[in-house]
Each structure stands twice: as C-alpha cells, then as structure tokens.
N, C-alpha and C. Protein backbone atom coordinates (compact mmCIF):
# COMPACT_ATOMS: atom_id res chain seq x y z
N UNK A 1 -8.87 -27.16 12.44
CA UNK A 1 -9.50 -25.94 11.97
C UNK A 1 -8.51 -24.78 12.13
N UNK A 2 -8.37 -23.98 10.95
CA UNK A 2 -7.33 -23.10 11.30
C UNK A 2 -8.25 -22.07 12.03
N UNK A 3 -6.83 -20.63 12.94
CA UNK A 3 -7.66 -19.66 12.90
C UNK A 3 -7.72 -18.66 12.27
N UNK A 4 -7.02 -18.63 11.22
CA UNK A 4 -7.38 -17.44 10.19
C UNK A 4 -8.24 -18.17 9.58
N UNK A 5 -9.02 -16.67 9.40
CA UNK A 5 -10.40 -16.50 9.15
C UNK A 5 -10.27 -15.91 8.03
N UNK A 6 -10.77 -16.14 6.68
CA UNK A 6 -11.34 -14.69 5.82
C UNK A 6 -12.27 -13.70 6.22
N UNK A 7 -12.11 -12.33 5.95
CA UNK A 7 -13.37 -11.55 5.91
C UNK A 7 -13.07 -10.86 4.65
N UNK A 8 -12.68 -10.84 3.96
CA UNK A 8 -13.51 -9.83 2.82
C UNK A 8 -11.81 -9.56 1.71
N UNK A 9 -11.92 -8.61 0.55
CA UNK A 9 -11.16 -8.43 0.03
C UNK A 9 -11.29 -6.97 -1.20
N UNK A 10 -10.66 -6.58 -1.33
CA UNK A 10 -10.53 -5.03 -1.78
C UNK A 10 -9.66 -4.86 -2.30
N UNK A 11 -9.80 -3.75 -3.72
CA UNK A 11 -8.61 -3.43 -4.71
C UNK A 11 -9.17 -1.97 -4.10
N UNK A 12 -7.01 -1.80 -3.67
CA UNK A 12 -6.80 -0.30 -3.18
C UNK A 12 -5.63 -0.08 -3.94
N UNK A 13 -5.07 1.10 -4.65
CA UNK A 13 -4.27 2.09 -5.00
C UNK A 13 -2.97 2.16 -3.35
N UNK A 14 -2.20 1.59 -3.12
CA UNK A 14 -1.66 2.13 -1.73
C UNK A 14 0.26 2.26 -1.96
N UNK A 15 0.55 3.17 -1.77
CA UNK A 15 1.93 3.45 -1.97
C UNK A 15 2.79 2.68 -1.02
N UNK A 16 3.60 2.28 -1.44
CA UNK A 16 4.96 1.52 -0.51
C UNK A 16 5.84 2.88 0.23
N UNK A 17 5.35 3.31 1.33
CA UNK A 17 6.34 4.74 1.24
C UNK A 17 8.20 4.48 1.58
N UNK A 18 9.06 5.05 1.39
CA UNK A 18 10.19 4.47 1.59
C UNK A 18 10.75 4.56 2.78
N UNK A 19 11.66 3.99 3.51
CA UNK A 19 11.65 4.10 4.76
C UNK A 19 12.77 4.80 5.25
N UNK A 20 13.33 5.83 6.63
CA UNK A 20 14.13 6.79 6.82
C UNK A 20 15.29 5.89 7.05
N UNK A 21 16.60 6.77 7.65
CA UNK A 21 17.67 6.23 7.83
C UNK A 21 17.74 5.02 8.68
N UNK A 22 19.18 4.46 8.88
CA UNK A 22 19.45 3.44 9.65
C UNK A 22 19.11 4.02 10.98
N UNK A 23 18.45 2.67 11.65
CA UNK A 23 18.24 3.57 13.11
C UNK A 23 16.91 3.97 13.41
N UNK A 24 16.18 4.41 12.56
CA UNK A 24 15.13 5.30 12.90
C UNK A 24 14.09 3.95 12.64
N UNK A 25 13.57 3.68 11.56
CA UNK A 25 12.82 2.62 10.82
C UNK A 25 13.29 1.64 9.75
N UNK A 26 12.23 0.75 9.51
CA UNK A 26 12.73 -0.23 8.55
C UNK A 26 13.41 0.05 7.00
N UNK A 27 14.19 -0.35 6.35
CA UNK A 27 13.93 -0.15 5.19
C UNK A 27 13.24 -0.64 4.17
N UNK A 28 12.04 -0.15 3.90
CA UNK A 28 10.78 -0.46 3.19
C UNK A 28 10.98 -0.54 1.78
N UNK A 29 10.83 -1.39 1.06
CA UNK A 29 10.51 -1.45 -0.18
C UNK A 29 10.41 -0.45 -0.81
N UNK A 30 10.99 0.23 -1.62
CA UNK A 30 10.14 1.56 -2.27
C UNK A 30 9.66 1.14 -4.03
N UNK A 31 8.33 1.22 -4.70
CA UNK A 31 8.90 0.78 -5.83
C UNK A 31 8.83 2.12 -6.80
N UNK A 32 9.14 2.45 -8.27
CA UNK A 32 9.20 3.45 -8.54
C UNK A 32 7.89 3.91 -9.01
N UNK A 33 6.74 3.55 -8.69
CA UNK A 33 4.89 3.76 -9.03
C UNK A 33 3.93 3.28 -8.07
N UNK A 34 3.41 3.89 -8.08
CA UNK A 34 2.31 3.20 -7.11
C UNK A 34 1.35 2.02 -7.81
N UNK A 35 0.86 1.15 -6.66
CA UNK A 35 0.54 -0.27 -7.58
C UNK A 35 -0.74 -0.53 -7.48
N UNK A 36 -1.28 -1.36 -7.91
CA UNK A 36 -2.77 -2.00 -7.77
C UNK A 36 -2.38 -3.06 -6.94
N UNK A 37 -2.70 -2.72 -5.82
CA UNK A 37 -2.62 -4.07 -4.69
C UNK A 37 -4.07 -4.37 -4.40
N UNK A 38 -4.24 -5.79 -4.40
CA UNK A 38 -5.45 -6.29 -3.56
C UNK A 38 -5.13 -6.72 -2.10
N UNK A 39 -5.82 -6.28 -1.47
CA UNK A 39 -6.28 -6.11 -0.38
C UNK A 39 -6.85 -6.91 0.61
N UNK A 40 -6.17 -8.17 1.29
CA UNK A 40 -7.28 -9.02 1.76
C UNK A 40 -7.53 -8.93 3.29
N UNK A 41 -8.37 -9.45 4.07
CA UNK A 41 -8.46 -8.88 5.42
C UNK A 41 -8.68 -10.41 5.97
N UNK A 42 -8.42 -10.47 7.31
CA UNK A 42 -8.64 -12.07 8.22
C UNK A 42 -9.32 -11.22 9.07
N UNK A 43 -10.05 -11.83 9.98
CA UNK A 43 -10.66 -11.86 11.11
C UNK A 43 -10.12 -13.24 12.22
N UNK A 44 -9.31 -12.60 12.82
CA UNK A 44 -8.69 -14.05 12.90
C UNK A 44 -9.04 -14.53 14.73
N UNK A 45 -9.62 -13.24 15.45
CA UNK A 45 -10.50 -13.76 16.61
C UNK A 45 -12.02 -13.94 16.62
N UNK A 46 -12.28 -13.53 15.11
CA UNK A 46 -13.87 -13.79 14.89
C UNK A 46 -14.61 -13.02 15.46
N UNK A 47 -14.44 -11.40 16.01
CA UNK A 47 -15.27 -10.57 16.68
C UNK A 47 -16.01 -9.44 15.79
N UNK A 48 -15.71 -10.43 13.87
CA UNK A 48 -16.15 -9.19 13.18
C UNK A 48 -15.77 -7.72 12.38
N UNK A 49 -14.23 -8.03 12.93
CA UNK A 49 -13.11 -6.84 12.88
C UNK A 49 -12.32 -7.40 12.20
N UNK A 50 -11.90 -6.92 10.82
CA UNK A 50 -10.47 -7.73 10.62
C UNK A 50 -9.15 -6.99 11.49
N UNK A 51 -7.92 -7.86 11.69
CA UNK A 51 -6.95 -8.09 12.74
C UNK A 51 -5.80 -8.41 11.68
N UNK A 52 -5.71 -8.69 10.58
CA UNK A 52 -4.72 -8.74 9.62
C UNK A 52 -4.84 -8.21 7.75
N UNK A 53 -4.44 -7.47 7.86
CA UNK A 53 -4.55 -7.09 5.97
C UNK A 53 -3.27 -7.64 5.25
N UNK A 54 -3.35 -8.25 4.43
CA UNK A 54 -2.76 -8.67 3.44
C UNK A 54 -2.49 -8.02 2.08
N UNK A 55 -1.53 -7.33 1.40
CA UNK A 55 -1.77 -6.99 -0.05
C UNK A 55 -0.60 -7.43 -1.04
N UNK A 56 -1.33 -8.09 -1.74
CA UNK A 56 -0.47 -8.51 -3.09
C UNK A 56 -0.70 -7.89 -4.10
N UNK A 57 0.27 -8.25 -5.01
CA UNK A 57 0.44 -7.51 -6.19
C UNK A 57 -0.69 -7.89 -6.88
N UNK A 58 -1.45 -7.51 -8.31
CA UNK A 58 -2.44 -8.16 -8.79
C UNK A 58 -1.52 -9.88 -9.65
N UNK A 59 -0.48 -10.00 -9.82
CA UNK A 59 -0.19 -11.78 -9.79
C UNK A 59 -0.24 -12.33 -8.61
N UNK A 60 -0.68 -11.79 -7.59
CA UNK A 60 -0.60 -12.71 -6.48
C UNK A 60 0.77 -12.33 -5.26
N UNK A 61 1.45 -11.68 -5.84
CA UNK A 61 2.82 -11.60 -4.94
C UNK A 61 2.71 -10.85 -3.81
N UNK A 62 2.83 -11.30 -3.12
CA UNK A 62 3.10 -10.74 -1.55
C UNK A 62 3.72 -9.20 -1.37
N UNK A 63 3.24 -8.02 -1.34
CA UNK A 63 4.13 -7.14 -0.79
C UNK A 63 4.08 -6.34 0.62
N UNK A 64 2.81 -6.78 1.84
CA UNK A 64 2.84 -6.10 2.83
C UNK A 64 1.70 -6.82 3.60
N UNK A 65 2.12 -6.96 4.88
CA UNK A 65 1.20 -8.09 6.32
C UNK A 65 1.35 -6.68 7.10
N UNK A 66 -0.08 -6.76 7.55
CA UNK A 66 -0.28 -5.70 8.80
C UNK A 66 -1.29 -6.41 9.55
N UNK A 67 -0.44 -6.52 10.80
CA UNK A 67 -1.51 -7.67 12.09
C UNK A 67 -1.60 -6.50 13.10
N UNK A 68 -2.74 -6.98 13.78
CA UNK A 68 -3.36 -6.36 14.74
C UNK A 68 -3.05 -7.77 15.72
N UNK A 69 -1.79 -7.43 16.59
CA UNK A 69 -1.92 -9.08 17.23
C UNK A 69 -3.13 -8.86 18.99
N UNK A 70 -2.92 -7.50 19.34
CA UNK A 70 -3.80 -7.76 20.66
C UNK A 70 -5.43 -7.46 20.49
N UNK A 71 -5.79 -7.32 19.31
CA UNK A 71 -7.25 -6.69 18.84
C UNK A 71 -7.82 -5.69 19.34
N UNK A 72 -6.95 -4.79 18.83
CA UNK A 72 -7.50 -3.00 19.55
C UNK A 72 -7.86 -2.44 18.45
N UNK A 73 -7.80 -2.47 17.19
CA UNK A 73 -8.01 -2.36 15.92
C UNK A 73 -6.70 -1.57 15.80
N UNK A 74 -5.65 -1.57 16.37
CA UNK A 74 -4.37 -0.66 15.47
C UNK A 74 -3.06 -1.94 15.20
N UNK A 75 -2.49 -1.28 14.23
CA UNK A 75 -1.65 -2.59 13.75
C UNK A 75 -0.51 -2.37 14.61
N UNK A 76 0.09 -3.93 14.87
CA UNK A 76 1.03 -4.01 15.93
C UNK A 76 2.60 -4.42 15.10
N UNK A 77 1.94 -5.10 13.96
CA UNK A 77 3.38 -5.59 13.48
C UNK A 77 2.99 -5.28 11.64
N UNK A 78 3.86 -4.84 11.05
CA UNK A 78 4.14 -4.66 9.46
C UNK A 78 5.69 -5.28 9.44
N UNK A 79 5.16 -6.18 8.00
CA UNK A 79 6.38 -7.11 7.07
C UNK A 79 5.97 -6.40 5.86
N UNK A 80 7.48 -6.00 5.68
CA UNK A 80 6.88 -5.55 3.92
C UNK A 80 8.10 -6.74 3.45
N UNK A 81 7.32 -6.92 1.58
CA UNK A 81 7.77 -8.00 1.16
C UNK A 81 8.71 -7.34 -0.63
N UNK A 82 9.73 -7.86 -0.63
CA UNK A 82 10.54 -7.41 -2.11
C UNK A 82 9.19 -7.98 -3.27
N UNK A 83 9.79 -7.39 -4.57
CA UNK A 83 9.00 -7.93 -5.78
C UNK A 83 8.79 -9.63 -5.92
N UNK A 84 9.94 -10.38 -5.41
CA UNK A 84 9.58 -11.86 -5.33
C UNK A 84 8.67 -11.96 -4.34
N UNK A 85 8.23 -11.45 -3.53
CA UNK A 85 7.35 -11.90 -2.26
C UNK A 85 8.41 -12.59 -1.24
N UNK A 86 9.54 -12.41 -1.12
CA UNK A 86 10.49 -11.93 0.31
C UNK A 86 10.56 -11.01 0.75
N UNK A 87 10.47 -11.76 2.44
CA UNK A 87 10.25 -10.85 3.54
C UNK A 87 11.83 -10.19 3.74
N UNK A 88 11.58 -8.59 3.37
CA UNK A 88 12.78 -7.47 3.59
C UNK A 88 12.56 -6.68 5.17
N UNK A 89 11.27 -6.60 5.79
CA UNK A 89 11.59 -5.86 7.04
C UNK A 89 10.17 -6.44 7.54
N UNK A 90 10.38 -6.43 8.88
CA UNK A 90 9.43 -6.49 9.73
C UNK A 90 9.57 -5.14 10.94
N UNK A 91 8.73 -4.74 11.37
CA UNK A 91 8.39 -4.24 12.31
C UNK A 91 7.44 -4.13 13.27
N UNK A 92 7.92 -3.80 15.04
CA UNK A 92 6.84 -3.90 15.66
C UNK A 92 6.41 -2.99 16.94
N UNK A 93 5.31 -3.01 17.12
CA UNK A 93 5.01 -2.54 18.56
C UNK A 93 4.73 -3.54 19.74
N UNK A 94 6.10 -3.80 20.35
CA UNK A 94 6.15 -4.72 21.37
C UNK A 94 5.19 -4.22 22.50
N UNK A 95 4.90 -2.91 22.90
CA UNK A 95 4.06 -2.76 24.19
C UNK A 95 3.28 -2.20 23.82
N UNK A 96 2.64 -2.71 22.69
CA UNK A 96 1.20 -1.68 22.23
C UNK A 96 1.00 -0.41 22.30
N UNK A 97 1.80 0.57 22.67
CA UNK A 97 1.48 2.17 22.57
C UNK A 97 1.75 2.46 21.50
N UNK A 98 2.03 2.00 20.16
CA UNK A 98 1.54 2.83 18.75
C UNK A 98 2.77 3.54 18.77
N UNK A 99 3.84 2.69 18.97
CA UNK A 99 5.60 3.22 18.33
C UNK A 99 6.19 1.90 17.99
N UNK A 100 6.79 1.79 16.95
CA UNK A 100 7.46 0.71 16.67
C UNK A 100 9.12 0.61 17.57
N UNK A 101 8.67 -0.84 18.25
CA UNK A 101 9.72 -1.03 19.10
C UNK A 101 10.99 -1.73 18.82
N UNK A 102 10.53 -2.64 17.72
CA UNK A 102 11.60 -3.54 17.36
C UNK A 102 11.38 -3.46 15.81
N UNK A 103 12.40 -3.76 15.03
CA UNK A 103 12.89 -4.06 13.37
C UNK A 103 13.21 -4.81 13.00
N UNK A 104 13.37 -5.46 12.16
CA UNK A 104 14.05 -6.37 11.63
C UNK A 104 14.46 -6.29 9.82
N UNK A 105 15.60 -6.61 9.91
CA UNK A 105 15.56 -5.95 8.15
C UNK A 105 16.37 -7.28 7.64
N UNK A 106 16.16 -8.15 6.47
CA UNK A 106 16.31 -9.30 5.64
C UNK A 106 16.89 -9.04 4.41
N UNK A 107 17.79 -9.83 3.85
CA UNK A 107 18.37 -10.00 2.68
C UNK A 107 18.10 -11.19 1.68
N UNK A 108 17.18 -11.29 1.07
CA UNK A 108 17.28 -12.57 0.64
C UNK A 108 16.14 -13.65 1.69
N UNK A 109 15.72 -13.09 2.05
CA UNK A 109 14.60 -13.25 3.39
C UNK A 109 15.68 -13.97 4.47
N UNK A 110 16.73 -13.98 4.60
CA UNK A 110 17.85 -13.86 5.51
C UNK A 110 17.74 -12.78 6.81
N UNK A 111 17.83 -13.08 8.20
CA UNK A 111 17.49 -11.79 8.82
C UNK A 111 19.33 -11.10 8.66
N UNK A 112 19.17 -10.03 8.42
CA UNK A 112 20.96 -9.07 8.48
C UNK A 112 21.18 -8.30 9.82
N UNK A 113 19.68 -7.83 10.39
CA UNK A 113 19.84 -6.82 11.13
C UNK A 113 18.63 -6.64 12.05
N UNK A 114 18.76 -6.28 13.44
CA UNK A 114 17.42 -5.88 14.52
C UNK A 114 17.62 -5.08 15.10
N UNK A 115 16.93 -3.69 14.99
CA UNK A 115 17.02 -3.05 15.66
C UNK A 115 15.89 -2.89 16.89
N UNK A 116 16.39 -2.13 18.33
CA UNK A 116 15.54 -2.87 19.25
C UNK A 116 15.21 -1.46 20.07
N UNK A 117 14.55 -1.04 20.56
CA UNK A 117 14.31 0.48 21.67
C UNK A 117 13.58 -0.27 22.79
N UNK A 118 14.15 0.24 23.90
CA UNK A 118 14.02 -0.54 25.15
C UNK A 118 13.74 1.19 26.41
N UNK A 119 13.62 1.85 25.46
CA UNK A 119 14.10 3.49 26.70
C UNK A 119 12.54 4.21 26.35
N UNK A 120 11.33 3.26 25.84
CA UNK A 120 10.32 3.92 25.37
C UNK A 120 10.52 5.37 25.20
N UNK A 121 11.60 5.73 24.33
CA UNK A 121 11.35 7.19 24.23
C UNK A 121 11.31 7.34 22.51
N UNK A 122 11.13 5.91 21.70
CA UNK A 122 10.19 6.08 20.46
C UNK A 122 12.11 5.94 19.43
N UNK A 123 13.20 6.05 20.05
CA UNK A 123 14.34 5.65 19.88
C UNK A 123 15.02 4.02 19.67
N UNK A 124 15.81 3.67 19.05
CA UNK A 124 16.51 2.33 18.81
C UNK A 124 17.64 2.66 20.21
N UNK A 125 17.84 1.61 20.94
CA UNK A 125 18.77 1.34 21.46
C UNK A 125 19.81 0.05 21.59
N UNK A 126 19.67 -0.67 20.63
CA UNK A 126 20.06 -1.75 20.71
C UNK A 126 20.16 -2.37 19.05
N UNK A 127 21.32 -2.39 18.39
CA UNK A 127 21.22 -3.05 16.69
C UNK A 127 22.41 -4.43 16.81
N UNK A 128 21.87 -5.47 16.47
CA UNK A 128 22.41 -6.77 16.52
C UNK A 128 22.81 -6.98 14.59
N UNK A 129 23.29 -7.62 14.40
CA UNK A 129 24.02 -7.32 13.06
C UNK A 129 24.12 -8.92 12.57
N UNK A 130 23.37 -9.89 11.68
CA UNK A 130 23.89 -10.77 11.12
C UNK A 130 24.77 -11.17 10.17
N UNK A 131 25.15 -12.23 10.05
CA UNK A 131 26.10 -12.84 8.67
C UNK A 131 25.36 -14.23 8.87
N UNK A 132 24.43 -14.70 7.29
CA UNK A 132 24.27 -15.56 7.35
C UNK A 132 23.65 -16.40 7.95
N UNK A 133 22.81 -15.57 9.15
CA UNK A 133 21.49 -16.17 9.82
C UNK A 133 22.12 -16.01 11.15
N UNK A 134 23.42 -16.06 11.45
CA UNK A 134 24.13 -15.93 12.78
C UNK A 134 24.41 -14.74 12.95
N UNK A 135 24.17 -14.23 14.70
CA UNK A 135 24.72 -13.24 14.91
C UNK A 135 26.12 -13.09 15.29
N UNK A 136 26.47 -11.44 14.75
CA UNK A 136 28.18 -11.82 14.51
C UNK A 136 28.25 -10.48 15.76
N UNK A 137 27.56 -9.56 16.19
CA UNK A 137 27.73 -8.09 16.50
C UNK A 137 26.70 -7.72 17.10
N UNK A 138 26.24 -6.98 18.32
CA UNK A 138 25.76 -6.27 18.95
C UNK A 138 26.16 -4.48 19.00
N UNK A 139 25.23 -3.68 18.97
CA UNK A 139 25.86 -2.64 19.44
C UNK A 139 24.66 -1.98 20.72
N UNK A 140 25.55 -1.41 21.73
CA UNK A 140 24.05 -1.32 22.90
C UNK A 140 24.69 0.45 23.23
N UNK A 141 23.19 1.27 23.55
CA UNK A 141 23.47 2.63 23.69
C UNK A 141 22.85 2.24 24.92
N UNK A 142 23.74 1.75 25.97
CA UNK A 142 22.91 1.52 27.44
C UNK A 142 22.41 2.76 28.12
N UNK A 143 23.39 3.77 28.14
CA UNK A 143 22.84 5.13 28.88
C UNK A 143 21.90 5.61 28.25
N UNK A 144 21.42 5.36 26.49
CA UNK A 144 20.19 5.94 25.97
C UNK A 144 21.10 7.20 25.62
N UNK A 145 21.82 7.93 25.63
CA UNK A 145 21.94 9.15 24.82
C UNK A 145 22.25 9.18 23.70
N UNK A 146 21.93 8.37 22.77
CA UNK A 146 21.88 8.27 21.42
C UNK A 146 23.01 7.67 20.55
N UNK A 147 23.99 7.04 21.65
CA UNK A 147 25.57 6.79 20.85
C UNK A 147 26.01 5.61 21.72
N UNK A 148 26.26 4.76 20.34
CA UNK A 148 26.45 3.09 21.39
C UNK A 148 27.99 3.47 22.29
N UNK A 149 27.48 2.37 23.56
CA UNK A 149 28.52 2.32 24.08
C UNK A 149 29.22 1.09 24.60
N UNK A 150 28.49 0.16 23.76
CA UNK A 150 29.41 -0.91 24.42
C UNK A 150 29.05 -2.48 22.73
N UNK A 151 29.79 -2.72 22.45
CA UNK A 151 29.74 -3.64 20.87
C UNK A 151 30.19 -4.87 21.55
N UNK A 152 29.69 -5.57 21.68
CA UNK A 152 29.48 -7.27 21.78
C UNK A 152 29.77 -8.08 20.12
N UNK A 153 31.15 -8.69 20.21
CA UNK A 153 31.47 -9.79 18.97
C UNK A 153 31.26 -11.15 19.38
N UNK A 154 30.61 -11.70 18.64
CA UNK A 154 30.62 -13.34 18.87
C UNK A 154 30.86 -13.85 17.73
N UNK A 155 31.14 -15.15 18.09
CA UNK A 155 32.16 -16.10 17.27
C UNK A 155 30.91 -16.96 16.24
N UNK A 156 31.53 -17.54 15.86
CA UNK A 156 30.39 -18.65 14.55
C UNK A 156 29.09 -19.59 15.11
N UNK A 157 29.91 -19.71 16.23
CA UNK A 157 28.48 -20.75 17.40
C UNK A 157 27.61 -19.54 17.98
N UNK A 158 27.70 -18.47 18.15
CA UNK A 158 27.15 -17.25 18.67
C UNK A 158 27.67 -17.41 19.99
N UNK A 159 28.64 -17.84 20.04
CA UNK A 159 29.41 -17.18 21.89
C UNK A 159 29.96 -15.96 21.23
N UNK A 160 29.23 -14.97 22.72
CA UNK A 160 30.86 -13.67 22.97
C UNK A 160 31.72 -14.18 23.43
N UNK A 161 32.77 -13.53 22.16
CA UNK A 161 33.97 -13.70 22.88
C UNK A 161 34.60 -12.39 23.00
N UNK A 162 33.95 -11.10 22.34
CA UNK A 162 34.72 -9.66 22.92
C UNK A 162 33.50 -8.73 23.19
N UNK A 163 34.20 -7.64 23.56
CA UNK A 163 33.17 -6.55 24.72
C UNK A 163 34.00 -5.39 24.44
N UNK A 164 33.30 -4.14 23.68
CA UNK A 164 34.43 -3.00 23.60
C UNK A 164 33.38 -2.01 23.97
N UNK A 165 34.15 -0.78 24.71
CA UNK A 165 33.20 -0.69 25.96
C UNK A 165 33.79 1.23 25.55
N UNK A 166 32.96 1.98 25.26
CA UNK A 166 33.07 3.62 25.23
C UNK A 166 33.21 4.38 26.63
N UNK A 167 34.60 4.68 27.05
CA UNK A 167 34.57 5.31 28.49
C UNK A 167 34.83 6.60 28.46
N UNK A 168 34.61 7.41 27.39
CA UNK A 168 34.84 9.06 27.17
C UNK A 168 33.47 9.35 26.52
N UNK A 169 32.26 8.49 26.43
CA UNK A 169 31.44 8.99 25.40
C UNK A 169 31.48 9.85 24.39
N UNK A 170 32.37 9.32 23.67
CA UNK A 170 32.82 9.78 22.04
C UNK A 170 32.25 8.64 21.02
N UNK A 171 31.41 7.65 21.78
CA UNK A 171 30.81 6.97 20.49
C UNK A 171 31.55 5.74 19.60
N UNK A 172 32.89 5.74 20.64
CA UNK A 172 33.59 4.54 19.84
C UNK A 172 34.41 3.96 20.85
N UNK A 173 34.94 3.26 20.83
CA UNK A 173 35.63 1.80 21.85
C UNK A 173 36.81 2.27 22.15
N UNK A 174 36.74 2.42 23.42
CA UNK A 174 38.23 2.61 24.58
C UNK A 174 38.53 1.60 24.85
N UNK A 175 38.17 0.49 25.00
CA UNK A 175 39.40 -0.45 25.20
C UNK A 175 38.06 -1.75 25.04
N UNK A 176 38.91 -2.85 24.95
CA UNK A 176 37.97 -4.11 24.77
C UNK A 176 38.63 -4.91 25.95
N UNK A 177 37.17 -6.24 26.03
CA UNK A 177 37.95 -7.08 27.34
C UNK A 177 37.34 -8.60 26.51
N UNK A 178 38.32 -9.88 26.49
CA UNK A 178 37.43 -10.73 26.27
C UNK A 178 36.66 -11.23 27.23
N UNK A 179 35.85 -12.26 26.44
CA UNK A 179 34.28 -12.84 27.12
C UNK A 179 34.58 -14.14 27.67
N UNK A 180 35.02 -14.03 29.12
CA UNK A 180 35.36 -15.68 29.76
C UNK A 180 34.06 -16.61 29.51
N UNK A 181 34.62 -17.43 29.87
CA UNK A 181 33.53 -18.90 29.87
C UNK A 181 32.17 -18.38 30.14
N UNK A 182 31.99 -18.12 31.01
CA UNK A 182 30.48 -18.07 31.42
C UNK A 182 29.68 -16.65 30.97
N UNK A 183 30.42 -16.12 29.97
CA UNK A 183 30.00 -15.05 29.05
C UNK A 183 29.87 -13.32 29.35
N UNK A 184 30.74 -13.31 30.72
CA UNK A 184 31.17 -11.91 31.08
C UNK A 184 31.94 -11.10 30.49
C-alpha cells in the first residue's frame, strides 16, 4: 500500500516567479506567461491536510513539488521542473524555521550545484560544484562573513586532493596545500 494519498485537485492560474542571484536562491524556471497549472494535493499522513501539491502543465508535465515533510502545514522542500518535466532546482528547509537552507540546481536533471547555509543567518555558506554527477569543487565561507575562504578540489573518484585556503580575507586563495591520504 503506498503512502501517498490523493486528496483533491484544482485548476490555479500560478506564476513561476524567477529566481535571484547565485547564492541567494534557486534558479527557478521562469516562463515568459503565466500558465494554467493543475493543481494536485496528497495527504500523505492521512490527518486530512494535504502535505504535498503537485502542478502540471494542462498536458500533464511536471512543473513544481511543494512537500510539507514534518506536517506543520508550511512547505519544507520546492523542486521546480523545466518544460520537459526535469528537475532544475530543489530547495529546502532543513530545520524547519521557514528559510531555505539548502539548494540544489540541475542541468539536464544532472545535479551541477548545492548550495548549503549552516550559520542560520538565512545566508549560503557552503557551494559544492558538479561535472557530470561528480563533485569536482567545494567552496566554504567558514568564518560566515560572506566571502569563501577555503576551495576544496577533488579528483574523478571524489578524493581531495587540494585545499586553497584565504589568509588576508580578500576572498581568494593565498596559498594551497595538497590533500594527504587520509584527506587532510
């Protein structure tokens, strides 16, 4: 028995709004009109509430998932989806206070990119960078003042093998060290 549930379904008018710079939020789909999306809803703990909306295009195509994963009625995670119905971004609220904590942005429903905020101050601190499903790049703003300071490269298996490390906080790499065996 699965547990998604149906509850109900609705034709809404709802705009794709576009999404801000790198860093801040996902980049959202934008299309150039607003669409006739239908609207579908799950109830997927059965308390009566739907917990996931669904809207496709009127052929059926996928363009946006909004889950409610802890059932407070506010949404925790949004995937918006390209005109084929590939997934281009996800986003989420990892600790439930109603800020998106983590990103994820897709090419080809390929993940390219995650951005991550760890300093709950509603900020990214952390963007990991793919090629090809592997990560190739880290960049980490450990002190939180808004400017990475330390870029992690790894190799094709995903070992680090370099570490370039900002010691003037100017935002760019004073010197690099490689990544011995045990990944220091």
């Amino acid at each position: 028995m699965s547990m998604w549930m149906g509850c109900g379904t609705m034709r809404a008018k709802v705009a794709v709004p576009p999404g801000p710079a790198r860093g801040a939020a996902a980049a959202t789909p934008t299309p150039d009109d607003e669409r006739d999306l239908v609207v579908t809803t799950e109830d997927r703990n059965r308390d009566g509430h739907p917990d996931k909306w669904i809207e496709k295009t009127q052929d059926g195509v996928l363009r946006r998932e909004k889950i409610d994963l802890n059932f407070d009625g506010k949404v925790d995670v949004v995937r918006d989806y390209d005109d084929k119905g590939q997934l281009v971004s996800e986003r989420r609220d990892l600790d439930y206070d109603g800020r998106i904590d983590d990103e994820r942005i897709f090419k080809a429903g390929v993940l390219t990119e995650e951005h991550t905020g760890f300093g709950f101050d509603g900020r990214f601190h952390r963007w990991v960078f793919y090629e090809n499903g592997k990560k190739t790049r880290e960049e980490v703003d450990l002190d939180q003042d808004g400017k990475v300071d330390e870029w992690r490269y790894f190799d094709d298996d995903g070992r680090l093998v370099r570490v370039g490390v900002d010691t003037d906080g100017d935002g760019k790499p004073d010197s690099f060290k490689r990544a011995t065996a045990n990944g220091g």
